[in-house]
Protein backbone atom coordinates (compact mmCIF):
# COMPACT_ATOMS: atom_id res chain seq x y z
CA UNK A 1 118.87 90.06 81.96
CA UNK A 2 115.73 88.47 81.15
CA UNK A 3 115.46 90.24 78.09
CA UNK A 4 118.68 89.48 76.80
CA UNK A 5 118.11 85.54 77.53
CA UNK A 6 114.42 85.85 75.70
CA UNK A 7 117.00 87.46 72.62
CA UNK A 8 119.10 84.15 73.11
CA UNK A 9 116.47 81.69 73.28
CA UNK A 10 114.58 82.87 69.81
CA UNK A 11 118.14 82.90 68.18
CA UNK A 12 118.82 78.91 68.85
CA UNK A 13 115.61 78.70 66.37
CA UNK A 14 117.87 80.70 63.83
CA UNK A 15 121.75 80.02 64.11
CA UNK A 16 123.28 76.60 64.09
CA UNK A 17 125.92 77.33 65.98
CA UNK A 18 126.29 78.12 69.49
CA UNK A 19 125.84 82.17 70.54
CA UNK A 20 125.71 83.52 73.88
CA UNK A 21 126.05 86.76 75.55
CA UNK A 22 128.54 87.06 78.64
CA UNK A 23 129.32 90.08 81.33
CA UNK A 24 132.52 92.03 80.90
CA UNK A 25 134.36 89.53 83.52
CA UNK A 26 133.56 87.09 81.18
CA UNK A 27 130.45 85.36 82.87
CA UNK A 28 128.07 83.70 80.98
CA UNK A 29 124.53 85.39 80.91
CA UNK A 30 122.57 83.79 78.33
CA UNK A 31 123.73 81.06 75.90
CA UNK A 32 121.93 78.51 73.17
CA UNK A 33 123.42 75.85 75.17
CA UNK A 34 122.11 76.12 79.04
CA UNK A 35 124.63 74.65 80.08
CA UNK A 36 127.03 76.91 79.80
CA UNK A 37 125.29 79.62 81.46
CA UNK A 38 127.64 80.61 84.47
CA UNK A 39 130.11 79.53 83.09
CA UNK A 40 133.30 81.53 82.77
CA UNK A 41 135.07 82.27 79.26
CA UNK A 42 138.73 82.49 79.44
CA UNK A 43 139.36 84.85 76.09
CA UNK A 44 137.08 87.45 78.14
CA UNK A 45 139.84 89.52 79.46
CA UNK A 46 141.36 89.32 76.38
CA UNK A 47 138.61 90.68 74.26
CA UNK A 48 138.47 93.31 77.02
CA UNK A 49 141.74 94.60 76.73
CA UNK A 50 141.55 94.56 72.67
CA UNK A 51 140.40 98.33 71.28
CA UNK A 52 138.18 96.33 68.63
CA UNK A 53 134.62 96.20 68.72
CA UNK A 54 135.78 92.61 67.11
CA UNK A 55 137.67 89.71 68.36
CA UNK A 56 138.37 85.92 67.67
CA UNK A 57 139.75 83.05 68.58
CA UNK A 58 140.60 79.40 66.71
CA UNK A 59 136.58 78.47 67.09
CA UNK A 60 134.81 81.85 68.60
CA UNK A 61 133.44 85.50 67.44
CA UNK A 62 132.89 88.26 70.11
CA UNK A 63 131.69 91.56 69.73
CA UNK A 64 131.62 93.94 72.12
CA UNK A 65 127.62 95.89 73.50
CA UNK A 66 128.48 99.29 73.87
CA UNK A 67 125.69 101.60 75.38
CA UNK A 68 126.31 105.11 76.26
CA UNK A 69 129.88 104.68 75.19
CA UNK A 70 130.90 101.88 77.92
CA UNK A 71 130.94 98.12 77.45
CA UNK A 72 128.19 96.37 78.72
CA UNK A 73 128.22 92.75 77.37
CA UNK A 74 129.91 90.54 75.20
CA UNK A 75 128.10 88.72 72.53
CA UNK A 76 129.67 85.73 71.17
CA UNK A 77 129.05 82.77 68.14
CA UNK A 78 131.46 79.73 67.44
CA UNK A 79 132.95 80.37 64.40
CA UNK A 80 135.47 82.97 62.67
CA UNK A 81 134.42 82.88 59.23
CA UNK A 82 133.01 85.96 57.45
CA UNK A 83 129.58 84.52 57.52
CA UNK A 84 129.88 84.16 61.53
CA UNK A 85 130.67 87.43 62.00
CA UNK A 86 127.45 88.80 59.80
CA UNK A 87 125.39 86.55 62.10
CA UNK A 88 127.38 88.15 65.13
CA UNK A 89 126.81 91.54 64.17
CA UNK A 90 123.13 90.72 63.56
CA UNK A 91 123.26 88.97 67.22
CA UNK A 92 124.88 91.93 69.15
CA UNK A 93 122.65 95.06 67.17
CA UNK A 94 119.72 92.92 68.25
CA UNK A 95 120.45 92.84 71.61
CA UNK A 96 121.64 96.13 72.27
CA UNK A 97 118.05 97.07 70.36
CA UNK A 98 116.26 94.68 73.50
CA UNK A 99 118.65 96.31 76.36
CA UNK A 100 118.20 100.00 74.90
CA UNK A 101 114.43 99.60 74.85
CA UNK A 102 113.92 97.69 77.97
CA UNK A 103 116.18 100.53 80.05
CA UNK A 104 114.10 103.18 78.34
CA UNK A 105 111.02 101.38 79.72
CA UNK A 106 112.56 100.73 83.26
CA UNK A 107 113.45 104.30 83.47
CA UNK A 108 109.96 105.34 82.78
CA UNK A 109 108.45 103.18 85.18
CA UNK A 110 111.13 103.78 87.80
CA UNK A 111 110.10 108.07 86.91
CA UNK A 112 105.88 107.41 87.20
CA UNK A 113 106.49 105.32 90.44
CA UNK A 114 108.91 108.60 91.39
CA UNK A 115 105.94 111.08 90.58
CA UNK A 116 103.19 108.60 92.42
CA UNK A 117 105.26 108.79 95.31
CA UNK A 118 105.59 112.96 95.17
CA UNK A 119 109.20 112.44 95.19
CA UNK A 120 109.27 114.29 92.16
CA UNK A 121 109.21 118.86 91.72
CA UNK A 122 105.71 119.56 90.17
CA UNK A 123 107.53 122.22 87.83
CA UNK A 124 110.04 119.24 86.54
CA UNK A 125 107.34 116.91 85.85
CA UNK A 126 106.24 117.83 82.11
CA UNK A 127 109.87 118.45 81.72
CA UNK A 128 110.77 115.08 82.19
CA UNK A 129 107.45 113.42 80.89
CA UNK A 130 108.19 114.76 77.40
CA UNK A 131 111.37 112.37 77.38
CA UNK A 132 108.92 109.53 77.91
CA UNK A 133 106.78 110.69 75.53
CA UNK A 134 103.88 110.99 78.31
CA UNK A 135 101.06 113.62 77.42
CA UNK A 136 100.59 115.43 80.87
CA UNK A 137 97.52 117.49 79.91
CA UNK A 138 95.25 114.25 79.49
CA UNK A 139 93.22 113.05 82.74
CA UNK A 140 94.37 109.91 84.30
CA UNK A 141 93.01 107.34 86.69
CA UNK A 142 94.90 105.01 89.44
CA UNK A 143 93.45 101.73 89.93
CA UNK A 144 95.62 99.67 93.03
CA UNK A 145 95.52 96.17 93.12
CA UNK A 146 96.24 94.59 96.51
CA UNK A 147 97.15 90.75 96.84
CA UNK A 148 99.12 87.97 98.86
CA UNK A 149 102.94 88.57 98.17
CA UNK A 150 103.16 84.94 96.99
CA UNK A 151 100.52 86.21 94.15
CA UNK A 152 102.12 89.34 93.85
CA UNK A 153 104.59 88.21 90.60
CA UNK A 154 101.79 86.47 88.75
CA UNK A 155 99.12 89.21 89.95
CA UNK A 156 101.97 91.95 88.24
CA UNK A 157 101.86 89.81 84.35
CA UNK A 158 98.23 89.25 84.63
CA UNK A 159 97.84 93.06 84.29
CA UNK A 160 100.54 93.58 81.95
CA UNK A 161 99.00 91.04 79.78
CA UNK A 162 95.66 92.98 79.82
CA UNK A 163 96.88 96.59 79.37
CA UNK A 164 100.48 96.09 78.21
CA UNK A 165 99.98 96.66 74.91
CA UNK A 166 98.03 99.47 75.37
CA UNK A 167 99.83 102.87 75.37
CA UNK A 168 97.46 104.55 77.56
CA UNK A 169 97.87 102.51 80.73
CA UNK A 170 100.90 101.89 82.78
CA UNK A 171 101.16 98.68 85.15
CA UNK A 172 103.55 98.77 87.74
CA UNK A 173 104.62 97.11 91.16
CA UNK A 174 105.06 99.00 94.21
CA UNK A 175 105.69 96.16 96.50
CA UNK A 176 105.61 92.32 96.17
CA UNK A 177 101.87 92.27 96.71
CA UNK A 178 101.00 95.78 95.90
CA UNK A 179 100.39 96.33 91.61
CA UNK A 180 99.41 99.85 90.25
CA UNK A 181 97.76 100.73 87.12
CA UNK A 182 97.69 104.29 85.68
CA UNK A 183 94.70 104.75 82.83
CA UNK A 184 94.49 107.29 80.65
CA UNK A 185 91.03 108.41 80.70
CA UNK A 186 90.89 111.21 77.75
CA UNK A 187 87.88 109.32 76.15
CA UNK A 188 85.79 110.35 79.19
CA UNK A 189 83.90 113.17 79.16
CA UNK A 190 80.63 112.69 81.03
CA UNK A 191 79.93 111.36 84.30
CA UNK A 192 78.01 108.16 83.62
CA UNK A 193 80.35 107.27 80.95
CA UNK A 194 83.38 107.75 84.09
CA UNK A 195 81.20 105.76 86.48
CA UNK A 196 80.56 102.77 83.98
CA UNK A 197 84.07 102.31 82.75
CA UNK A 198 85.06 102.31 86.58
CA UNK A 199 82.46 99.67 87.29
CA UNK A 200 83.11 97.72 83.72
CA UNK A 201 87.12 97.84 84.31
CA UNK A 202 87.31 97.23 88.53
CA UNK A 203 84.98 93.80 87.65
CA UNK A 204 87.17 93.02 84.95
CA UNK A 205 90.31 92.76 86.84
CA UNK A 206 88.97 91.04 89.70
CA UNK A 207 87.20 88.35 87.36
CA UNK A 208 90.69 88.26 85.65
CA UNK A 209 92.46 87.51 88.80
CA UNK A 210 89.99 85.41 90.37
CA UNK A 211 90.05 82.98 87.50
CA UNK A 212 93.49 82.66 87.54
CA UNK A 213 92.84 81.20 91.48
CA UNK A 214 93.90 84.70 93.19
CA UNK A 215 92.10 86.41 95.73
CA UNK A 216 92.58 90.53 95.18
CA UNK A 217 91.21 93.83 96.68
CA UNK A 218 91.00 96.44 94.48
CA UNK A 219 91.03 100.43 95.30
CA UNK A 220 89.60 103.18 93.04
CA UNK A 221 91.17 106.34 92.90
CA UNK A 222 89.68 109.52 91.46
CA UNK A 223 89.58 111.04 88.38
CA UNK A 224 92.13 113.70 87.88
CA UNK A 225 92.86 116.39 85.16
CA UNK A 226 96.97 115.98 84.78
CA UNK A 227 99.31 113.44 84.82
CA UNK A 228 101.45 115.60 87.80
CA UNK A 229 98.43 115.09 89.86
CA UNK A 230 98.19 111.30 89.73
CA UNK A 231 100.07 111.29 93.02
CA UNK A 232 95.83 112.55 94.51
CA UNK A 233 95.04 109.49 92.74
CA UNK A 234 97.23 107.10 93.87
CA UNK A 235 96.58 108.28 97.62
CA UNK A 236 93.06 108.10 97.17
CA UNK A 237 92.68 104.83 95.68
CA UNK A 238 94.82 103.56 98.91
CA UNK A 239 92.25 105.25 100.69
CA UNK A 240 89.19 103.53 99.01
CA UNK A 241 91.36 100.04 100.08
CA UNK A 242 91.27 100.69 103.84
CA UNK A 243 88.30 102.05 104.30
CA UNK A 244 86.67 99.14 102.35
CA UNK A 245 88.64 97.05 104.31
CA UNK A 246 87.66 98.50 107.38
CA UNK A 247 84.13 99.13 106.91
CA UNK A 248 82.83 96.41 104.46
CA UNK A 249 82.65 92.56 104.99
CA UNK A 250 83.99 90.64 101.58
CA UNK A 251 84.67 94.06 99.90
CA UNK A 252 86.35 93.25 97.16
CA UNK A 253 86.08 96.62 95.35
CA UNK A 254 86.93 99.72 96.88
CA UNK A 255 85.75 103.14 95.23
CA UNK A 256 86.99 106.81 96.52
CA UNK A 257 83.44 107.90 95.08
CA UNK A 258 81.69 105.88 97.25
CA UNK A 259 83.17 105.31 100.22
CA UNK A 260 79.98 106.55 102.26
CA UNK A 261 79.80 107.07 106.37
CA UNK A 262 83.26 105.33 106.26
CA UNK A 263 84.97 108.34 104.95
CA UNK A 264 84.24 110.72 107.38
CA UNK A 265 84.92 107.80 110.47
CA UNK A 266 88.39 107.36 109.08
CA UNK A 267 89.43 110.77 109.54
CA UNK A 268 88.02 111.46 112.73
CA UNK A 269 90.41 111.59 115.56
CA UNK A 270 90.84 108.94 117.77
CA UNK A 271 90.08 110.25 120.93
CA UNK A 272 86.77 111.87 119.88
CA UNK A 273 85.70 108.28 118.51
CA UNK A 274 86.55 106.94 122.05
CA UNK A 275 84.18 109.27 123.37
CA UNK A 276 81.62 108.92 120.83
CA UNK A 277 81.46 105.25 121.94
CA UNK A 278 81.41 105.73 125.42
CA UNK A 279 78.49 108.27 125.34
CA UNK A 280 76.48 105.51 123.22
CA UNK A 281 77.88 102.36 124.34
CA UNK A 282 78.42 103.50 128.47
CA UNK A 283 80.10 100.52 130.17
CA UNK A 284 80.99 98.72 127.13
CA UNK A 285 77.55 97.73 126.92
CA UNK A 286 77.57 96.71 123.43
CA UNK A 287 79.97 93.81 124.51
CA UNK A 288 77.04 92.30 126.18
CA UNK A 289 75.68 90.65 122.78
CA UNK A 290 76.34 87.59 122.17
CA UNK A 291 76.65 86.03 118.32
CA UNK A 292 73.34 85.43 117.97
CA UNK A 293 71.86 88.95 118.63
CA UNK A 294 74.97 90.45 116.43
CA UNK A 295 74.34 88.59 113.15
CA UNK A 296 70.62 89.61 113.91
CA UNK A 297 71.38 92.86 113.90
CA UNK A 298 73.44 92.72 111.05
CA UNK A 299 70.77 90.73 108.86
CA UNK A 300 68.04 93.60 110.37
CA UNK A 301 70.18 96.28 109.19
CA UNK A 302 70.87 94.06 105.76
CA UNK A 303 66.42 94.16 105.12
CA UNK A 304 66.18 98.35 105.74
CA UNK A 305 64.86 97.66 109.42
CA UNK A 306 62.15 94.83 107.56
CA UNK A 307 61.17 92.40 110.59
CA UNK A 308 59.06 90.29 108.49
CA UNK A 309 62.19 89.48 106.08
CA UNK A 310 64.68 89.42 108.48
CA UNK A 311 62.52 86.76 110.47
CA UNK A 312 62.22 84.87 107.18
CA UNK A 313 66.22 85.21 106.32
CA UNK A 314 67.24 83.95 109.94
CA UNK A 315 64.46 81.26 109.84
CA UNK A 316 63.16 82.30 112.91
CA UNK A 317 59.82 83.31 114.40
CA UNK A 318 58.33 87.06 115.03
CA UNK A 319 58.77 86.36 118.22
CA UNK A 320 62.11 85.46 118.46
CA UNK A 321 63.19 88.42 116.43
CA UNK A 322 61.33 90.65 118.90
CA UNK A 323 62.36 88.92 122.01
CA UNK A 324 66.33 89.66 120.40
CA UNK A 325 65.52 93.66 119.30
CA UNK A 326 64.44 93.93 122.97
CA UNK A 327 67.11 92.42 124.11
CA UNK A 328 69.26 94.99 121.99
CA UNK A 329 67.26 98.01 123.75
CA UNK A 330 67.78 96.75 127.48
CA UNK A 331 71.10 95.96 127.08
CA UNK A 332 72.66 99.45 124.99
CA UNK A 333 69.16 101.42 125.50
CA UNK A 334 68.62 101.65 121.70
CA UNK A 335 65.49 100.34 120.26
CA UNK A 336 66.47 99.28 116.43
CA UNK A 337 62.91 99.37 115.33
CA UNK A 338 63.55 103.04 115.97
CA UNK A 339 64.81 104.74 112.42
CA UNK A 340 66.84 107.54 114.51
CA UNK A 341 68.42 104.75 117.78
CA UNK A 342 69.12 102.61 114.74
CA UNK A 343 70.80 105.13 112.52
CA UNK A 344 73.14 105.86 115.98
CA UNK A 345 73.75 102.45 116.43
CA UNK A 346 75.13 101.52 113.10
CA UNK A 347 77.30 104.35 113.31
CA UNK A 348 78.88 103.55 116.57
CA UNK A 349 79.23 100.36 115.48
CA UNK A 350 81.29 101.38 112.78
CA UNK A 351 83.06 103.73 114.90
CA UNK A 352 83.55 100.38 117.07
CA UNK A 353 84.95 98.44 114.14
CA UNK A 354 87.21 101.79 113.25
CA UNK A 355 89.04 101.85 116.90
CA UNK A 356 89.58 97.78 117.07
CA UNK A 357 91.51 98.10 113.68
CA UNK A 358 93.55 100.67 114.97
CA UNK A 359 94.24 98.75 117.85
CA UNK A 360 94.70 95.26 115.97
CA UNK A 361 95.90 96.01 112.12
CA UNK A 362 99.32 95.66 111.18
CA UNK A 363 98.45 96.95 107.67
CA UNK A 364 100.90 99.05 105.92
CA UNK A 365 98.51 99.87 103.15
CA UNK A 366 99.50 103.34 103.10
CA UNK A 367 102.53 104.53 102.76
């Protein structure tokens, strides 16, 4: 629909007369005139019912938009001169040219959101990629782009505007605030050069996004060798979103590569998590901190275990810093000054954070 009206709109620079393009009950679609859009034409059904492409009346044109042998729309001009029906013919061709191409691209969207969801046989996959003209034996990537749903449409041409012209990429929405983009990554052979373009294009988008006012989280997936396996990618870039989410304060970018300690907390059951914390938190003992001794923590843990930079960062004395690590080792029996009590209680804590999202989140980032 939108295609067809962009068609209309660039031929009111052209024609002097009024054109428009109607459904086959005779509703008005598009037209020169705005106006008249929604509008019903009366000489519809008649046009319908005529076995020529062509039909006129005392002061309109109309030519029938066949696709795949049914009638699809109606384009019409004012006039009934030769001349008028040139321009008609020029008008309908056009548009059936705009609706042709833009179902081709629908389909092919509509058949890589099909294969990212695995709804599609492996074995029919390069069958059906050849009719898109999709190489499958070149690597891909999946980047996921995760916003508001009222950014969602805007987030969606922002990234067509960046790789739409580009015949390697594919941007697509999954859900009103959920855009995908599949790279083609053939130019990557080594290692560093896969590692910078991740880091290069991930910053790009978000700088892209954030200057346009939007706030986005963005999910890496990883690299893989065949466009039927970009379904690994897609789940594994939704991965690298939750577990950034989870795990990292202000994460904004999420790789699969890198996801750290947090990857092997996500997939731990949680009943052995529960247990975890209990054996190094007995009693709940870690809810005995109050704000203060938290961000402490989290600004000791921030300077590698440094209490002459943490004191600095906080503003506070030596003393205060120690009086609030021994306050830490009374309270959950770990001493943080210790390398191996404070490796144990950053992971609890993050085994903490793991089981309160699962209690709390909502989040349907993965489907």
């Amino acid at each position: 629909m939108e295609e067809i009206k962009k068609c209309i709109k660039q031929a009111a620079s052209i024609l002097k007369t009024e054109a428009g393009v109607m459904d086959t009950s005779g509703v008005i679609i598009a037209s020169t005139n705005p106006d008249m859009e929604g509008q019903q034409d009366s000489a519809s059904r008649a046009v319908m019912l005529s076995e020529d492409q062509f039909s006129s009346t005392s002061d309109k044109s109309y030519m029938k938009i066949i696709l795949n042998d049914q009638v699809r729309y109606i384009a019409y001009l004012d006039g009934n001169d030769a001349n008028t029906r040139v321009n008609l013919s020029l008008l309908g061709e056009w548009i059936k040219t705009v609706v042709k191409e833009h179902g081709t691209d629908a389909e092919k969207e509509l058949f890589i959101k099909s294969v990212l969801l695995e709804n599609e046989l492996a074995g029919e996959i390069p069958i059906k990629a050849r009719d898109f003209k999709i190489n499958c034996n070149e690597p891909r990537l999946v980047i996921v782009v995760r916003t508001s749903e009222e950014d969602g449409a805007n987030t969606l041409d922002i990234l067509q505007s960046i790789y739409g012209e580009n015949s390697n990429s594919t941007v697509l929405a999954m859900d009103e605030s959920t855009s995908i983009i599949v790279l083609n990554v053939a130019d990557l052979n080594e290692d560093a050069d896969k590692n910078a373009f991740v880091d290069e294009t991930s910053q790009a988008i978000l700088d892209s996004l954030n200057n346009e006012g939007i706030t986005a989280y963005i999910g890496v997936g990883s690299f893989v060798p065949l466009f039927q396996q970009i379904a690994k990618s897609y789940r594994d870039s939704m991965l690298a979103l939750r577990v950034g989410k989870i795990f990292e304060k202000n994460c904004y970018i999420s790789k699969y590569n890198q996801l750290g300690i947090g990857r092997l907390i996500y997939q731990l059951p949680s009943t052995l998590c529960r247990m975890f914390i209990e054996e190094v938190f007995p009693n709940e003992a870690y809810r005995s901190l109050d704000e203060d001794t938290l961000a402490t923590i989290d600004c000791f843990f921030e300077n590698n275990l440094n209490g002459s930079e943490t004191s600095r960062e906080l503003f506070v004395h030596r003393n205060t810093l120690v009086y609030r690590l021994d306050k830490v080792k009374k309270n959950t029996g770990l001493d943080l000054r210790s390398f191996d009590d404070a490796v144990l209680f950053k992971i609890a804590s993050m085994v903490r954070t793991y089981l309160e999202y699962l209690e709390t989140s909502k989040d349907n980032m993965i489907r």
